[in-house]
C-alpha atoms as a PDB file:
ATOM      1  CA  UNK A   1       0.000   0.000   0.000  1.00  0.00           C
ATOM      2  CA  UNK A   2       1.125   3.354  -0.661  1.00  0.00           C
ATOM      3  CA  UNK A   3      -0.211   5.159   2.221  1.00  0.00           C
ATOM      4  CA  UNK A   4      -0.794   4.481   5.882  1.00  0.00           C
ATOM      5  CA  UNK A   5      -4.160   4.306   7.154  1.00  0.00           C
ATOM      6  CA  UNK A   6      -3.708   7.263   9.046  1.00  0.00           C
ATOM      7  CA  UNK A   7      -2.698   9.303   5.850  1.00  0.00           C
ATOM      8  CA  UNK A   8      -6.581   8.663   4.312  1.00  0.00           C
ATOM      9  CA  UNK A   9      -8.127   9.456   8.111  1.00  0.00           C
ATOM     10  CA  UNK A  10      -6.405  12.892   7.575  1.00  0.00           C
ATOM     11  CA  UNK A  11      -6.688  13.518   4.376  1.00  0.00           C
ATOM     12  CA  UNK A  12     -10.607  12.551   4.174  1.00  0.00           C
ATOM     13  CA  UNK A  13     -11.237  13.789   7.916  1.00  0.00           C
ATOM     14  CA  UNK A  14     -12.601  10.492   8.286  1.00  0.00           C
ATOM     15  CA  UNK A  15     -13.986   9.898  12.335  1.00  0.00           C
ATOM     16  CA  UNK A  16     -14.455   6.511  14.442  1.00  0.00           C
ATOM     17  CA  UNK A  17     -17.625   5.176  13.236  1.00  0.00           C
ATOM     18  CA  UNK A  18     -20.255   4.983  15.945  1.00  0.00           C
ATOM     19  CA  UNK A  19     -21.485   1.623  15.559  1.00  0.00           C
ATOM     20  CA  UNK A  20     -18.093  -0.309  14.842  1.00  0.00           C
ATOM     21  CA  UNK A  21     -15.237  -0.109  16.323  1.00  0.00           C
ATOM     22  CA  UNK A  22     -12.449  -1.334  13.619  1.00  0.00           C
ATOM     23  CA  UNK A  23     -13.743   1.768  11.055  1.00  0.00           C
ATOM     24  CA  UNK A  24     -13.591   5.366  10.381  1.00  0.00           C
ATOM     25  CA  UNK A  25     -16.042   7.434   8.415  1.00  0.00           C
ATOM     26  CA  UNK A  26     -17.777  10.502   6.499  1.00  0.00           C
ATOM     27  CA  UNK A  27     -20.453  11.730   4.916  1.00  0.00           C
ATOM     28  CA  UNK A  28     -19.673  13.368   1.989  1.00  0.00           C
ATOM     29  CA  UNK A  29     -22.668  13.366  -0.162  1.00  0.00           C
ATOM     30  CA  UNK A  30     -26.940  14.113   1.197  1.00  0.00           C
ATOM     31  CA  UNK A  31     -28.512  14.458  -1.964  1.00  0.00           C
ATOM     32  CA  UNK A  32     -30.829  17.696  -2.168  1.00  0.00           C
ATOM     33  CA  UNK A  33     -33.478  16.155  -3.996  1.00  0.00           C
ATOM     34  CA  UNK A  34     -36.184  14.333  -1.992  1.00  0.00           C
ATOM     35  CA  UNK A  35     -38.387  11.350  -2.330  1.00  0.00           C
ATOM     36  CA  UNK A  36     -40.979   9.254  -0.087  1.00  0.00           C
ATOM     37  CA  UNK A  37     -39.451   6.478   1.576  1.00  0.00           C
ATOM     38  CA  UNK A  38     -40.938   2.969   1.679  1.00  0.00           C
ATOM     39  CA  UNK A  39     -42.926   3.929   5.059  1.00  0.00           C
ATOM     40  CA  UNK A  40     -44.158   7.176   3.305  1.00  0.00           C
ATOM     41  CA  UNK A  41     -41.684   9.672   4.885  1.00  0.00           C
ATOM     42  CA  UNK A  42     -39.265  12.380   3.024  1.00  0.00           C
ATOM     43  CA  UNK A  43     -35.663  11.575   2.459  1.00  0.00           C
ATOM     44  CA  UNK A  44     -32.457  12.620   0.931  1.00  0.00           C
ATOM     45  CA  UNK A  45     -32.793  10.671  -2.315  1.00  0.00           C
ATOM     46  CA  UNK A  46     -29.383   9.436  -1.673  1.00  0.00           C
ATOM     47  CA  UNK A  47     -25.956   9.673   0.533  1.00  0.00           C
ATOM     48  CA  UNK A  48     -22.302   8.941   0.213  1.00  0.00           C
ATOM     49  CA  UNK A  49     -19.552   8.150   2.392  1.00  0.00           C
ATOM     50  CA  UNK A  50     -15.956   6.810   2.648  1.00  0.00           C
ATOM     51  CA  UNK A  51     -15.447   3.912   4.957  1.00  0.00           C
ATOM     52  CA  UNK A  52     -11.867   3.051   5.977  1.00  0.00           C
ATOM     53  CA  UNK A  53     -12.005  -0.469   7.698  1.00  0.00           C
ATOM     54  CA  UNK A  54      -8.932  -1.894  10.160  1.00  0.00           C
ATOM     55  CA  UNK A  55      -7.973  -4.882   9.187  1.00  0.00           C
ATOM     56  CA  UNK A  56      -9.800  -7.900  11.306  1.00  0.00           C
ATOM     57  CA  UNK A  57     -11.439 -11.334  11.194  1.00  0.00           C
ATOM     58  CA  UNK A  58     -14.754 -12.515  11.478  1.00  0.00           C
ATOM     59  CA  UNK A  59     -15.801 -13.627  14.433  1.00  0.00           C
ATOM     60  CA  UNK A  60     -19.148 -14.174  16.874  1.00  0.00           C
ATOM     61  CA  UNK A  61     -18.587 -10.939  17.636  1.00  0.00           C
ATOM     62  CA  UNK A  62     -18.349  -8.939  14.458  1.00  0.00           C
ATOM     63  CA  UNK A  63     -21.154  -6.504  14.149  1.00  0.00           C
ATOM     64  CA  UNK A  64     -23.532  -7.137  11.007  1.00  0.00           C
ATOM     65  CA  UNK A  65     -25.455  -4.557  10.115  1.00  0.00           C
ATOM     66  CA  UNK A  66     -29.196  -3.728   8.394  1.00  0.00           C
ATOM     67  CA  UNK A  67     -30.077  -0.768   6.679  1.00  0.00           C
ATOM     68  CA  UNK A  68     -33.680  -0.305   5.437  1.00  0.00           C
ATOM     69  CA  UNK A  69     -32.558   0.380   1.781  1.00  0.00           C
ATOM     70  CA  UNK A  70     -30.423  -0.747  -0.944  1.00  0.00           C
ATOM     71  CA  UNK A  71     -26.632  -0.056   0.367  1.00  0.00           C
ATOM     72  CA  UNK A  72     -23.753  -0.516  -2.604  1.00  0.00           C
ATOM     73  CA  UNK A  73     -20.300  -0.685  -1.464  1.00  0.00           C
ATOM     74  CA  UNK A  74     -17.809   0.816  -3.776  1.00  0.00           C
ATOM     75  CA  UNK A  75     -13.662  -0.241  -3.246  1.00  0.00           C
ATOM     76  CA  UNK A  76     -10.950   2.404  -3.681  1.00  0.00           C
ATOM     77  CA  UNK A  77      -7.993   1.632  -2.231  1.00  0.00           C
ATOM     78  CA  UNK A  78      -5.878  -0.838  -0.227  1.00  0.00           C
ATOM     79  CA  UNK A  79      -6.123  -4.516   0.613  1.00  0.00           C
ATOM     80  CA  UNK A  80      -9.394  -6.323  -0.418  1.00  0.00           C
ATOM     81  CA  UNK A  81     -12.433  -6.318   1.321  1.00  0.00           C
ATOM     82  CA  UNK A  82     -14.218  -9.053   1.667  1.00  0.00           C
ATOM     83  CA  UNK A  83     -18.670  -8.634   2.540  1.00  0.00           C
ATOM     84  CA  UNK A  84     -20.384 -11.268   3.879  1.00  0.00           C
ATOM     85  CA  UNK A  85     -24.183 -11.344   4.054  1.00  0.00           C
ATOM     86  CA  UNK A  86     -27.441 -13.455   4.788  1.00  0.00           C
ATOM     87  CA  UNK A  87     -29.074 -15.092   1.969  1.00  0.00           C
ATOM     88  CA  UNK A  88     -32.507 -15.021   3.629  1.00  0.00           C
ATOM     89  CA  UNK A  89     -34.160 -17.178   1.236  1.00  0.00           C
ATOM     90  CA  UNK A  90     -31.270 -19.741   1.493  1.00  0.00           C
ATOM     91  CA  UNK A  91     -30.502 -18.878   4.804  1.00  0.00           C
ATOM     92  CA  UNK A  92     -27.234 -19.123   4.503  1.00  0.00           C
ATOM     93  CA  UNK A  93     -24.046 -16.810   4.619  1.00  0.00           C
ATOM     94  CA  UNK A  94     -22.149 -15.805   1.497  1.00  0.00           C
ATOM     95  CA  UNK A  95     -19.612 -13.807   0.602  1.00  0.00           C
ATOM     96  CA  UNK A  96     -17.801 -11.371  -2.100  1.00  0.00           C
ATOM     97  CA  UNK A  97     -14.857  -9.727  -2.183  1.00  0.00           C
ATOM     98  CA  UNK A  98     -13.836  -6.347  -3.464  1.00  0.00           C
ATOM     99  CA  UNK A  99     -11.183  -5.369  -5.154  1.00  0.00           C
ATOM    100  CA  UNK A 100      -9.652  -7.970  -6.740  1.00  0.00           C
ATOM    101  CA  UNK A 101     -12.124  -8.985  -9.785  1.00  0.00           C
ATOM    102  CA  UNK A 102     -15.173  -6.822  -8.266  1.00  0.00           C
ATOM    103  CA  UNK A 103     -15.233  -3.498  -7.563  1.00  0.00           C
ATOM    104  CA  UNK A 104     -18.712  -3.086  -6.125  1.00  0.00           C
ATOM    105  CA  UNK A 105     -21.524  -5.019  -4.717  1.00  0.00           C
ATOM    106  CA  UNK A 106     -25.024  -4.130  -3.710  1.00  0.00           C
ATOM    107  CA  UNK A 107     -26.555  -5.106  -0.496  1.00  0.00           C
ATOM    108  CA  UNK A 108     -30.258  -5.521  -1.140  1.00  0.00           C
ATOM    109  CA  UNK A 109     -32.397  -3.742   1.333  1.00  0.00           C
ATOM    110  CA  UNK A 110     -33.189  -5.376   4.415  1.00  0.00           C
ATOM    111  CA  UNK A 111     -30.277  -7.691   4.176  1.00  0.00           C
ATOM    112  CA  UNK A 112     -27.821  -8.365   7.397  1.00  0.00           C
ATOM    113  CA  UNK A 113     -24.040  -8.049   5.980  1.00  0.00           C
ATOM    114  CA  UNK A 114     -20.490  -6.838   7.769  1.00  0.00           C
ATOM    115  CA  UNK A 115     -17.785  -5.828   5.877  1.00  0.00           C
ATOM    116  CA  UNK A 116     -14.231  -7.551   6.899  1.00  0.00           C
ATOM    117  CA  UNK A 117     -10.259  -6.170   5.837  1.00  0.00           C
ATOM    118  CA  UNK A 118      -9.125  -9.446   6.514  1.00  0.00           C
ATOM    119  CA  UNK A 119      -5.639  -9.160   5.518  1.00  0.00           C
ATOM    120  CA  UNK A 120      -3.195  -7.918   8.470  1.00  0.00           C
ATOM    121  CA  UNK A 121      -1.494  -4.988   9.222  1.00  0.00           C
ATOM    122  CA  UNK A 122      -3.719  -3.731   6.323  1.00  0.00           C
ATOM    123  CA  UNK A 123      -6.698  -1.621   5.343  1.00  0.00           C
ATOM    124  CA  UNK A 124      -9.769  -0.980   2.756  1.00  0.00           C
ATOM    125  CA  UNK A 125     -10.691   2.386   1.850  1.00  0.00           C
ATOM    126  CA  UNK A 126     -14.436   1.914   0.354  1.00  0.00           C
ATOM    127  CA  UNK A 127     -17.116   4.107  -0.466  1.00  0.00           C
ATOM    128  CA  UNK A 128     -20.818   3.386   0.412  1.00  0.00           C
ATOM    129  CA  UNK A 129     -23.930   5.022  -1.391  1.00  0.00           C
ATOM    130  CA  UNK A 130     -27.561   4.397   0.007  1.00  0.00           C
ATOM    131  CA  UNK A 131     -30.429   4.969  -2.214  1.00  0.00           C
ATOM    132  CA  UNK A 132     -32.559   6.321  -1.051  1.00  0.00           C
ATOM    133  CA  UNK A 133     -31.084   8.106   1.544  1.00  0.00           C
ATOM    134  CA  UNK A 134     -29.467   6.912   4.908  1.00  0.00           C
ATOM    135  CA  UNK A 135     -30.727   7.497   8.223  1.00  0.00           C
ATOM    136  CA  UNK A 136     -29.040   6.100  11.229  1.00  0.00           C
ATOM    137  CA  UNK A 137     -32.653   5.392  12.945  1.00  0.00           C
ATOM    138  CA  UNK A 138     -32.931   3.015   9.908  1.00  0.00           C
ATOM    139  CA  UNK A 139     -29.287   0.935  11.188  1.00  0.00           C
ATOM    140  CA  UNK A 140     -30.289  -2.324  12.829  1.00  0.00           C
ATOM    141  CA  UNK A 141     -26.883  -3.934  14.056  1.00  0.00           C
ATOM    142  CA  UNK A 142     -26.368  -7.486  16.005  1.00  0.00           C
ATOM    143  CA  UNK A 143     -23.329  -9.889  16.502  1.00  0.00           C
ATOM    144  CA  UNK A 144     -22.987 -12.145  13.967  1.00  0.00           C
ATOM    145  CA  UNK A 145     -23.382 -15.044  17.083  1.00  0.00           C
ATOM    146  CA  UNK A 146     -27.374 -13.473  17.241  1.00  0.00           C
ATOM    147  CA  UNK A 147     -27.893 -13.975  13.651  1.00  0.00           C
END
């Protein structure tokens, strides 16, 4: 990798994200524009963010996460990433990872998935873009040992 971790933290004034404690983040994007959500209320028709994730394993522990509306995760930079997720209608986990042959991957709505830098001493700098918009009242998270 070219640059430290801590060189993209500064550079993107990315903060410790709120919900996980291996990953930094920012909005950078709230889209102006509007629309009615799926339970009839107003939102941003869409947000961005960068997401730099600490390198780490999966585990009982890791926190999966639920978001209300379609999340894709775009990779930028450093080691691959890999996603795991739910299949609910073949309840069973699966994964893909980014940055090596793909670059991005949406999460349907309503789908538990974590995101894992599983190589050490390493990083992923991604990007992640939910449409419409995301609201943190709309973040279910669990350990994966709950799921």
């Amino acid at each position: 990798m070219s640059q430290p971790k801590e060189y993209w933290i500064k550079k993107l004034d990315l903060q410790p994200h709120p919900k996980e404690d291996k990953g930094f983040f920012r909005e950078t994007y709230r889209d102006e524009y509007t629309v009615t959500g799926r339970t009839n209320e107003q939102r941003n028709a869409s947000t961005v963010i960068y997401f730099l994730h600490d390198s780490d394993q999966l585990t009982d522990e890791s926190t999966f996460f639920k978001v209300q509306h379609t999340e894709m995760i775009h990779w930028y930079h450093g080691s691959p990433l890999t996603l795991y997720y739910i299949d609910e209608k073949e309840r069973k986990m699966k994964k893909v990872e980014l940055g090596v042959e793909e670059f991005h991957f949406p999460f349907p709505k309503e789908t538990w998935f974590t995101r894992v830098c599983e190589v050490p001493d390493s990083y992923s700098l991604i990007g992640c873009t939910v449409s419409p918009g995301f609201d943190f009242k709309d973040l279910q998270t669990t350990a994966f040992k709950n799921l």
